[in-house]
PDB file of N, CA and C in Angstrom:
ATOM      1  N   UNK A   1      -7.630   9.463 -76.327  1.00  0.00           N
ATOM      2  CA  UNK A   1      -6.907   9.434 -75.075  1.00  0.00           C
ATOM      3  C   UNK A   1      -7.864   9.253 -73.881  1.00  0.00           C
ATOM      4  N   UNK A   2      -8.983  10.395 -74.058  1.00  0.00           N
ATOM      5  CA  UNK A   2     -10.190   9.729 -73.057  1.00  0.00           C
ATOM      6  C   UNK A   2     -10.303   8.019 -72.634  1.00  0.00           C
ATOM      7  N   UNK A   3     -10.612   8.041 -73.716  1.00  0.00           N
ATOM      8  CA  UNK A   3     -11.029   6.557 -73.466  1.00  0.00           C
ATOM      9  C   UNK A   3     -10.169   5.690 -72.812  1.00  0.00           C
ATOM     10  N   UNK A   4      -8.999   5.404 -73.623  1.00  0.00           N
ATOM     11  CA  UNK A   4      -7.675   4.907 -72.546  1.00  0.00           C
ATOM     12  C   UNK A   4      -7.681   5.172 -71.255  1.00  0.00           C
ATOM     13  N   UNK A   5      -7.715   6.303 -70.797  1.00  0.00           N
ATOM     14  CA  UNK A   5      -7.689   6.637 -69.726  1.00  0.00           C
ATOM     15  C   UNK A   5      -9.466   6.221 -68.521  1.00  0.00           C
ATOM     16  N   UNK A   6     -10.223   6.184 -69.653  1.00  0.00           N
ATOM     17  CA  UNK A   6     -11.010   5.368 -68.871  1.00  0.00           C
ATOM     18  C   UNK A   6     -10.981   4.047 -68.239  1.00  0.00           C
ATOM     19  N   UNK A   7     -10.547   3.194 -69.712  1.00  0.00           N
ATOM     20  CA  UNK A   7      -9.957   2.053 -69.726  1.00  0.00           C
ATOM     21  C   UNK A   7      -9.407   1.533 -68.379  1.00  0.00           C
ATOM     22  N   UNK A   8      -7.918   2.317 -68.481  1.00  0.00           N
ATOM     23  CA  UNK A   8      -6.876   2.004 -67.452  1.00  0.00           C
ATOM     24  C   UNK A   8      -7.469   2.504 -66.190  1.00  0.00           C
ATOM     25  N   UNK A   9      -8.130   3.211 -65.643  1.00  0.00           N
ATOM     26  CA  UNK A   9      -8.902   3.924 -64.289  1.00  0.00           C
ATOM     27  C   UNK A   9      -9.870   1.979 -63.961  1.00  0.00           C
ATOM     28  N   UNK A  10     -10.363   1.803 -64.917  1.00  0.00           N
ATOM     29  CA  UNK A  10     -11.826   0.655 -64.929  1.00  0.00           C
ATOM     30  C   UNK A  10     -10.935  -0.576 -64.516  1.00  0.00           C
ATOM     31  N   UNK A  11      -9.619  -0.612 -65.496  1.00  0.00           N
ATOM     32  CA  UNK A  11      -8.865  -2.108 -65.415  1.00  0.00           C
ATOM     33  C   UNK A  11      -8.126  -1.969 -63.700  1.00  0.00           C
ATOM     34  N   UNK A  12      -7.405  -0.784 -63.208  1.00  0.00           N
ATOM     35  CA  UNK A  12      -7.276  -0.902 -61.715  1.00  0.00           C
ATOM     36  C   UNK A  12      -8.260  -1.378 -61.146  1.00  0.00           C
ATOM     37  N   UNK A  13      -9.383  -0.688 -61.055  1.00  0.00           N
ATOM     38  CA  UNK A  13     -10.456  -0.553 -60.137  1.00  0.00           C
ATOM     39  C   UNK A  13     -11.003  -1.868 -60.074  1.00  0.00           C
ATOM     40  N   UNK A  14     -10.926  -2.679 -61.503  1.00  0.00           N
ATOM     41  CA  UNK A  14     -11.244  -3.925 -61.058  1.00  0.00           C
ATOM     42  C   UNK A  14     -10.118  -5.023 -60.955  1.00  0.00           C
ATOM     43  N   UNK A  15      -8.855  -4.676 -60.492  1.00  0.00           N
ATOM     44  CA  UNK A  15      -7.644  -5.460 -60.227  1.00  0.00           C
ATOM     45  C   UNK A  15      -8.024  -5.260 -58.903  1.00  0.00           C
ATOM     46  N   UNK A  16      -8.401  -3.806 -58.197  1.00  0.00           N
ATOM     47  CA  UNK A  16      -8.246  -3.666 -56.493  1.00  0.00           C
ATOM     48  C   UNK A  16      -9.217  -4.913 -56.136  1.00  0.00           C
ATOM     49  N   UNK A  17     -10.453  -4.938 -56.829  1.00  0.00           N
ATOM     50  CA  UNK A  17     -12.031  -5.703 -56.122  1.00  0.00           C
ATOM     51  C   UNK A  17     -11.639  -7.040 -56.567  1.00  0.00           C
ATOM     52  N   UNK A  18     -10.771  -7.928 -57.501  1.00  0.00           N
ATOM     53  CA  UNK A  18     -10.232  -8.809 -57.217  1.00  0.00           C
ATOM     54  C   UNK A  18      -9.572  -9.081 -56.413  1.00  0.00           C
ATOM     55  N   UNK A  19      -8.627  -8.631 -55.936  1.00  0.00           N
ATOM     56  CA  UNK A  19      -7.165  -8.860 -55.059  1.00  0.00           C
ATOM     57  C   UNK A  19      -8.226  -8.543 -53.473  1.00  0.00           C
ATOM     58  N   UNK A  20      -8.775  -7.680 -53.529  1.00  0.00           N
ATOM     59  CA  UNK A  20     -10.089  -7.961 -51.759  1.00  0.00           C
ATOM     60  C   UNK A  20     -11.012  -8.968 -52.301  1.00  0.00           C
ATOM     61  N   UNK A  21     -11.721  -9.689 -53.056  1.00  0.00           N
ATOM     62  CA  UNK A  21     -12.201 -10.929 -52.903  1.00  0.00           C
ATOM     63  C   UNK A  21     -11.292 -12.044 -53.152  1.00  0.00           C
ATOM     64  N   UNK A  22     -10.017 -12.046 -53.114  1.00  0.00           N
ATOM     65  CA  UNK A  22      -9.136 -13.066 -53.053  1.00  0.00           C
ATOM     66  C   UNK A  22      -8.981 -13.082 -51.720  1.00  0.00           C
ATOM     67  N   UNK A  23      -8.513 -12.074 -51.245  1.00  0.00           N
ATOM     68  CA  UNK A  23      -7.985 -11.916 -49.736  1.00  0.00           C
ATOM     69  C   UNK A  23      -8.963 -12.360 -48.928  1.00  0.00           C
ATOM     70  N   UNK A  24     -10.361 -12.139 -48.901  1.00  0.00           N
ATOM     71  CA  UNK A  24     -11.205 -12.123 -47.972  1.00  0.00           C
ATOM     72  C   UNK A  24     -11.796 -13.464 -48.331  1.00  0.00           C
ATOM     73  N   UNK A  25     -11.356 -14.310 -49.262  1.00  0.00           N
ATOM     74  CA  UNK A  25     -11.850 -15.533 -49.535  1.00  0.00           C
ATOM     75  C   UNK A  25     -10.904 -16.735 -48.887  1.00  0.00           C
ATOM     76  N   UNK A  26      -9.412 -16.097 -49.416  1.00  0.00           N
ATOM     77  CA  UNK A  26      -8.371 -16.598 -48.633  1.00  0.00           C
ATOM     78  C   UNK A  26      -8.399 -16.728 -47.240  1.00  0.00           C
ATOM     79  N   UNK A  27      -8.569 -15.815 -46.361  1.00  0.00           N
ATOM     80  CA  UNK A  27      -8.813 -15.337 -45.331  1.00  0.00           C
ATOM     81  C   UNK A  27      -9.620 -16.108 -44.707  1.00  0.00           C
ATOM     82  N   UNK A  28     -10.727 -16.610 -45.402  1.00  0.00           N
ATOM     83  CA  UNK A  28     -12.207 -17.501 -44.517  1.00  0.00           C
ATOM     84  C   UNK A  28     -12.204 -18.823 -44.680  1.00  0.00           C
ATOM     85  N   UNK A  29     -11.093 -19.024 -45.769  1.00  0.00           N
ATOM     86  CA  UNK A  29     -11.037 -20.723 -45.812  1.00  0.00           C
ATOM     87  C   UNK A  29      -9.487 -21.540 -45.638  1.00  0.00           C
ATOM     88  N   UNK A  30      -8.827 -20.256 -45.190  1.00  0.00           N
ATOM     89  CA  UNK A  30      -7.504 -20.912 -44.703  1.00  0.00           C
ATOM     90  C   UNK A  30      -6.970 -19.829 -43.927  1.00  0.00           C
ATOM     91  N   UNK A  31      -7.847 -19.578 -42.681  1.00  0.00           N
ATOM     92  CA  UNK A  31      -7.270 -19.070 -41.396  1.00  0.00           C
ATOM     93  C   UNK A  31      -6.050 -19.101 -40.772  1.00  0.00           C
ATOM     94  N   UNK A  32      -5.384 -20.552 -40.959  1.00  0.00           N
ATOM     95  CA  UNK A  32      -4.478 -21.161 -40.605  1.00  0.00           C
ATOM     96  C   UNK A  32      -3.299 -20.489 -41.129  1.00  0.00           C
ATOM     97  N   UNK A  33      -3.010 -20.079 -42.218  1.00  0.00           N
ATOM     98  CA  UNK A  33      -2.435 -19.506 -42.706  1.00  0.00           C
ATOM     99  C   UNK A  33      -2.033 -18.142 -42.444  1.00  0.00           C
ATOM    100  N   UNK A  34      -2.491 -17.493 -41.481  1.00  0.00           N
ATOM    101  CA  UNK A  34      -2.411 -16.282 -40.803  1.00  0.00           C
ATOM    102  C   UNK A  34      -1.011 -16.366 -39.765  1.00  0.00           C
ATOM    103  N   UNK A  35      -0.220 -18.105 -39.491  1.00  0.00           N
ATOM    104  CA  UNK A  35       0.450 -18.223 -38.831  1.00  0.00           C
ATOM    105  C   UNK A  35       1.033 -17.745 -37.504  1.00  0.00           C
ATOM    106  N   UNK A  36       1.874 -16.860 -37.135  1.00  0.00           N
ATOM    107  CA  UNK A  36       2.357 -16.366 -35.848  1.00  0.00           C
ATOM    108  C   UNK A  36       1.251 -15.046 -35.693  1.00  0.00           C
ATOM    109  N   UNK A  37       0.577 -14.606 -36.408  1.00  0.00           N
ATOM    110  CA  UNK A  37       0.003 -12.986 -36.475  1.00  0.00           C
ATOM    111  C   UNK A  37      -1.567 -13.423 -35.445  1.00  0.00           C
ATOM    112  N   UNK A  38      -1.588 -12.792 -34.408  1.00  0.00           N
ATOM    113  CA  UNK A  38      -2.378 -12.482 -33.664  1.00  0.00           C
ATOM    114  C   UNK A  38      -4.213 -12.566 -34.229  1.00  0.00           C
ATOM    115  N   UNK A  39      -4.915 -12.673 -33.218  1.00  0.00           N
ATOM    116  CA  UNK A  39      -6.156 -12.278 -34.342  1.00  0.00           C
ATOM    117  C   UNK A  39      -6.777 -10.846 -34.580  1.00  0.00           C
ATOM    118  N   UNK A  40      -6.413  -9.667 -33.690  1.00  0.00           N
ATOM    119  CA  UNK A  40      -6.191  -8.504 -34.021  1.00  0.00           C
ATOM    120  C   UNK A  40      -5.648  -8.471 -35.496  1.00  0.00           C
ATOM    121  N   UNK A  41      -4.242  -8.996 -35.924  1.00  0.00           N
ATOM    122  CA  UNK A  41      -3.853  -8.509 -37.075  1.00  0.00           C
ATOM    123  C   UNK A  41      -5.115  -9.444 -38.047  1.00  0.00           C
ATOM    124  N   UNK A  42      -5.218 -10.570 -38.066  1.00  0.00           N
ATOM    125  CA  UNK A  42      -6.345 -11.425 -38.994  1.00  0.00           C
ATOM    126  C   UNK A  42      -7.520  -9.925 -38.849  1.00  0.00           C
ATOM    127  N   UNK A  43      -8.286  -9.666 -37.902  1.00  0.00           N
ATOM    128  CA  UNK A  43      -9.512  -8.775 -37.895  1.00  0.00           C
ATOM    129  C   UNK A  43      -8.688  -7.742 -38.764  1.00  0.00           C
ATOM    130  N   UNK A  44      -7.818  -7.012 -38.675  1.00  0.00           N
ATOM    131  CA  UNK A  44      -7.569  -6.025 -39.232  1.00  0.00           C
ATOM    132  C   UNK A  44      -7.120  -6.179 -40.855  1.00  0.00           C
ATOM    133  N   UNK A  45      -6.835  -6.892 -41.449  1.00  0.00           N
ATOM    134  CA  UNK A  45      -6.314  -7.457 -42.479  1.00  0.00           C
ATOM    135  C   UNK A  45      -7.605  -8.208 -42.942  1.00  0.00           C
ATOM    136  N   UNK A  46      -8.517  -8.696 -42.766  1.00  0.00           N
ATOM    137  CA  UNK A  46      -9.826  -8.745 -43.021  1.00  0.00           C
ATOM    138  C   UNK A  46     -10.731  -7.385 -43.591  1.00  0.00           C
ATOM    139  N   UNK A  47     -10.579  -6.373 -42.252  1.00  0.00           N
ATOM    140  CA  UNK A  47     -11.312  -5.089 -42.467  1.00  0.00           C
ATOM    141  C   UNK A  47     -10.422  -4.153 -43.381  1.00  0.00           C
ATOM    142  N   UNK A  48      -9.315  -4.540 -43.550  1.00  0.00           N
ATOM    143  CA  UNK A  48      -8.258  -3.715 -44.751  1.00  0.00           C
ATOM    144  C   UNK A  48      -8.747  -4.251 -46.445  1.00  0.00           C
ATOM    145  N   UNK A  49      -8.944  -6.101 -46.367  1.00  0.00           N
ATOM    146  CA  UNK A  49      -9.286  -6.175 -47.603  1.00  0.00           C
ATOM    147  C   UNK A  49     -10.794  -5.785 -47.806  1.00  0.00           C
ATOM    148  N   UNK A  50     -12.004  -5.783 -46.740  1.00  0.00           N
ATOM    149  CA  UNK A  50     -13.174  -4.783 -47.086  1.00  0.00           C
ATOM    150  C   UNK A  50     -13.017  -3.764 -47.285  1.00  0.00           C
ATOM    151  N   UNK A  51     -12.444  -2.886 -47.067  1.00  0.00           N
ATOM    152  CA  UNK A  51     -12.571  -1.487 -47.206  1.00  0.00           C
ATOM    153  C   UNK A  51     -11.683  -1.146 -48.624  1.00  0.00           C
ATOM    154  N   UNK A  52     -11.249  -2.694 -49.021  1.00  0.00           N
ATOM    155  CA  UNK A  52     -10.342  -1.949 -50.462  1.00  0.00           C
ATOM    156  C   UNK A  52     -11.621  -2.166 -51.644  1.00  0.00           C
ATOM    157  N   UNK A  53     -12.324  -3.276 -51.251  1.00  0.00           N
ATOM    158  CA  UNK A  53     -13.288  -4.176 -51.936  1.00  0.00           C
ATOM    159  C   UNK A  53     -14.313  -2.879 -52.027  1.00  0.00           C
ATOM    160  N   UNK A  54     -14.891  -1.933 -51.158  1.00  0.00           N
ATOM    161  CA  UNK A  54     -15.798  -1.399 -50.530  1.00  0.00           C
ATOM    162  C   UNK A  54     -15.195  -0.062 -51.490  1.00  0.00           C
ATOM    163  N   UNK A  55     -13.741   0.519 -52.088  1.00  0.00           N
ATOM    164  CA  UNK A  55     -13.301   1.587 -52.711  1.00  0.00           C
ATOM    165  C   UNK A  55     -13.301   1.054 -53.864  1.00  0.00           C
ATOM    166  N   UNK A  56     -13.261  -0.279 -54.078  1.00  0.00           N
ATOM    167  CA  UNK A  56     -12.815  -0.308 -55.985  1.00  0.00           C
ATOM    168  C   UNK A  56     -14.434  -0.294 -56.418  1.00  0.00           C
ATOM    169  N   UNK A  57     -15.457  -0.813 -55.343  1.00  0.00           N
ATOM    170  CA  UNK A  57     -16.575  -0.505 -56.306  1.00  0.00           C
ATOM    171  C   UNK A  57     -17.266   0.668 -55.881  1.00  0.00           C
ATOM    172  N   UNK A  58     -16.778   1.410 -55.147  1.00  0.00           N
ATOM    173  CA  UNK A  58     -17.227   3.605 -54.908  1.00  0.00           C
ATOM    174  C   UNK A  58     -16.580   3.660 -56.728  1.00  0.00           C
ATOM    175  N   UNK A  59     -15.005   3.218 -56.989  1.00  0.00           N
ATOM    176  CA  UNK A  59     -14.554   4.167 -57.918  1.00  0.00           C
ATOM    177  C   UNK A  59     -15.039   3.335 -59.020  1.00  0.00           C
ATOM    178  N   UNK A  60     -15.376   1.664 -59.492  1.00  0.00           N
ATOM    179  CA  UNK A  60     -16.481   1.452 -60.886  1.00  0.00           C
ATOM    180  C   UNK A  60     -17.780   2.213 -60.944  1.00  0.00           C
ATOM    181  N   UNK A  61     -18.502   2.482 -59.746  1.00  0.00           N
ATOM    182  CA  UNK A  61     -19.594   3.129 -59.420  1.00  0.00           C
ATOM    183  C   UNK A  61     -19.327   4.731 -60.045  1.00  0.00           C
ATOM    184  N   UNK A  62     -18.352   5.328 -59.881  1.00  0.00           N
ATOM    185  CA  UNK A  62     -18.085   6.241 -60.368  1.00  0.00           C
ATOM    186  C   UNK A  62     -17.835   6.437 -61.284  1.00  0.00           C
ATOM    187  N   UNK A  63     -16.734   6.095 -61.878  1.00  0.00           N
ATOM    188  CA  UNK A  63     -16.627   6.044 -63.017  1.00  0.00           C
ATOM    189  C   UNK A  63     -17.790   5.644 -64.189  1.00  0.00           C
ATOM    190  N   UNK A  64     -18.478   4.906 -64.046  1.00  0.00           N
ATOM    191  CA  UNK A  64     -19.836   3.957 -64.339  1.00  0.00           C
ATOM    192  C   UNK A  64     -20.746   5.535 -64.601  1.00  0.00           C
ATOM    193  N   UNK A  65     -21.140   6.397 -63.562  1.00  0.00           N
ATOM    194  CA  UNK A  65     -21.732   7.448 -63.527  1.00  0.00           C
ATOM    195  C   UNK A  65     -20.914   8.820 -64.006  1.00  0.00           C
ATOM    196  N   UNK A  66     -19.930   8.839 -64.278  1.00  0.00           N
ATOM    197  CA  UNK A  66     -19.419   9.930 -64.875  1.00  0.00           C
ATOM    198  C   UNK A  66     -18.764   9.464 -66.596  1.00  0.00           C
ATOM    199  N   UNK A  67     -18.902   8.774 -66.933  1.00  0.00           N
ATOM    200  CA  UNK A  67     -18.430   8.272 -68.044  1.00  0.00           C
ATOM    201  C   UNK A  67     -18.518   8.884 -69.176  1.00  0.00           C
ATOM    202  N   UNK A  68     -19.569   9.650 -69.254  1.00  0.00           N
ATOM    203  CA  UNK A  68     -20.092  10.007 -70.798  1.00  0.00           C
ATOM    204  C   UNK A  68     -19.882  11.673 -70.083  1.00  0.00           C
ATOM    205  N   UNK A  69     -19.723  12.288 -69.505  1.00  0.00           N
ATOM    206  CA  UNK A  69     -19.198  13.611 -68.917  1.00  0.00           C
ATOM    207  C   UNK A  69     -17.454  13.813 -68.917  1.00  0.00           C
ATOM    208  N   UNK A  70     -16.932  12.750 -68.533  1.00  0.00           N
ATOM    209  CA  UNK A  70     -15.014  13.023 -68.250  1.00  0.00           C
ATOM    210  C   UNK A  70     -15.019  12.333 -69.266  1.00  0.00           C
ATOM    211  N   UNK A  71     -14.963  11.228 -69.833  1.00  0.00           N
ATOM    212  CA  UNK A  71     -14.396  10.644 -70.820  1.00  0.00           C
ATOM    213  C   UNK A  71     -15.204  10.120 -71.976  1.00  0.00           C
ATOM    214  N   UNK A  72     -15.662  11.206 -72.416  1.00  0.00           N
ATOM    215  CA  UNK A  72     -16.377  11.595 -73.980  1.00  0.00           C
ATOM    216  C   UNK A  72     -15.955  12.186 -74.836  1.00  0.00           C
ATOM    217  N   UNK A  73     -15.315  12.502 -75.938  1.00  0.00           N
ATOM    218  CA  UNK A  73     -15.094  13.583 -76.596  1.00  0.00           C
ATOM    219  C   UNK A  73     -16.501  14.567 -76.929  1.00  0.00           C
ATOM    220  N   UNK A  74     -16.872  15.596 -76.704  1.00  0.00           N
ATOM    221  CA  UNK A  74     -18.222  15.835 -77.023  1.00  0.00           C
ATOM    222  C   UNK A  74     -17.717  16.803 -78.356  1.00  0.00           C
ATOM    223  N   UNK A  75     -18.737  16.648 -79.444  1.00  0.00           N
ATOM    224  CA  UNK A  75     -18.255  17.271 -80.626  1.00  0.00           C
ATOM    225  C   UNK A  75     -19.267  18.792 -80.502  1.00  0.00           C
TER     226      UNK A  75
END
């Protein structure tokens, strides 16, 4: 069950750091696409997909370093 549960923690964490380097890739090569939304909302929606990009790799980083402590069976 450990492990699963590592698993599924690792497979989010790297769905979040995809979906912020989509966004922030999206974002820099089709501006245009931001349509009626101000550039306040573009800056902010920029700094929303860093800071998700900036948490999914705190929590691989973590997980990465706690791995063999939370999700080990130790005999």
């Amino acid at each position: 069950m450990k492990e699963q549960l590592y698993s599924l923690l690792k497979s989010k964490a790297l769905l979040e750091k995809e979906e912020a380097i989509t966004t922030i890739k999206l974002m820099g090569e089709h501006p245009a696409g931001i349509g009626d939304h101000s550039t306040e909302d573009f800056y902010n929606n920029i700094e929303e997909a860093l800071q998700k990009l900036v948490d999914a790799e705190d929590k691989l980083s973590t997980l990465e370093k706690f791995k063999i402590d939370l999700f080990t069976t130790h005999k």
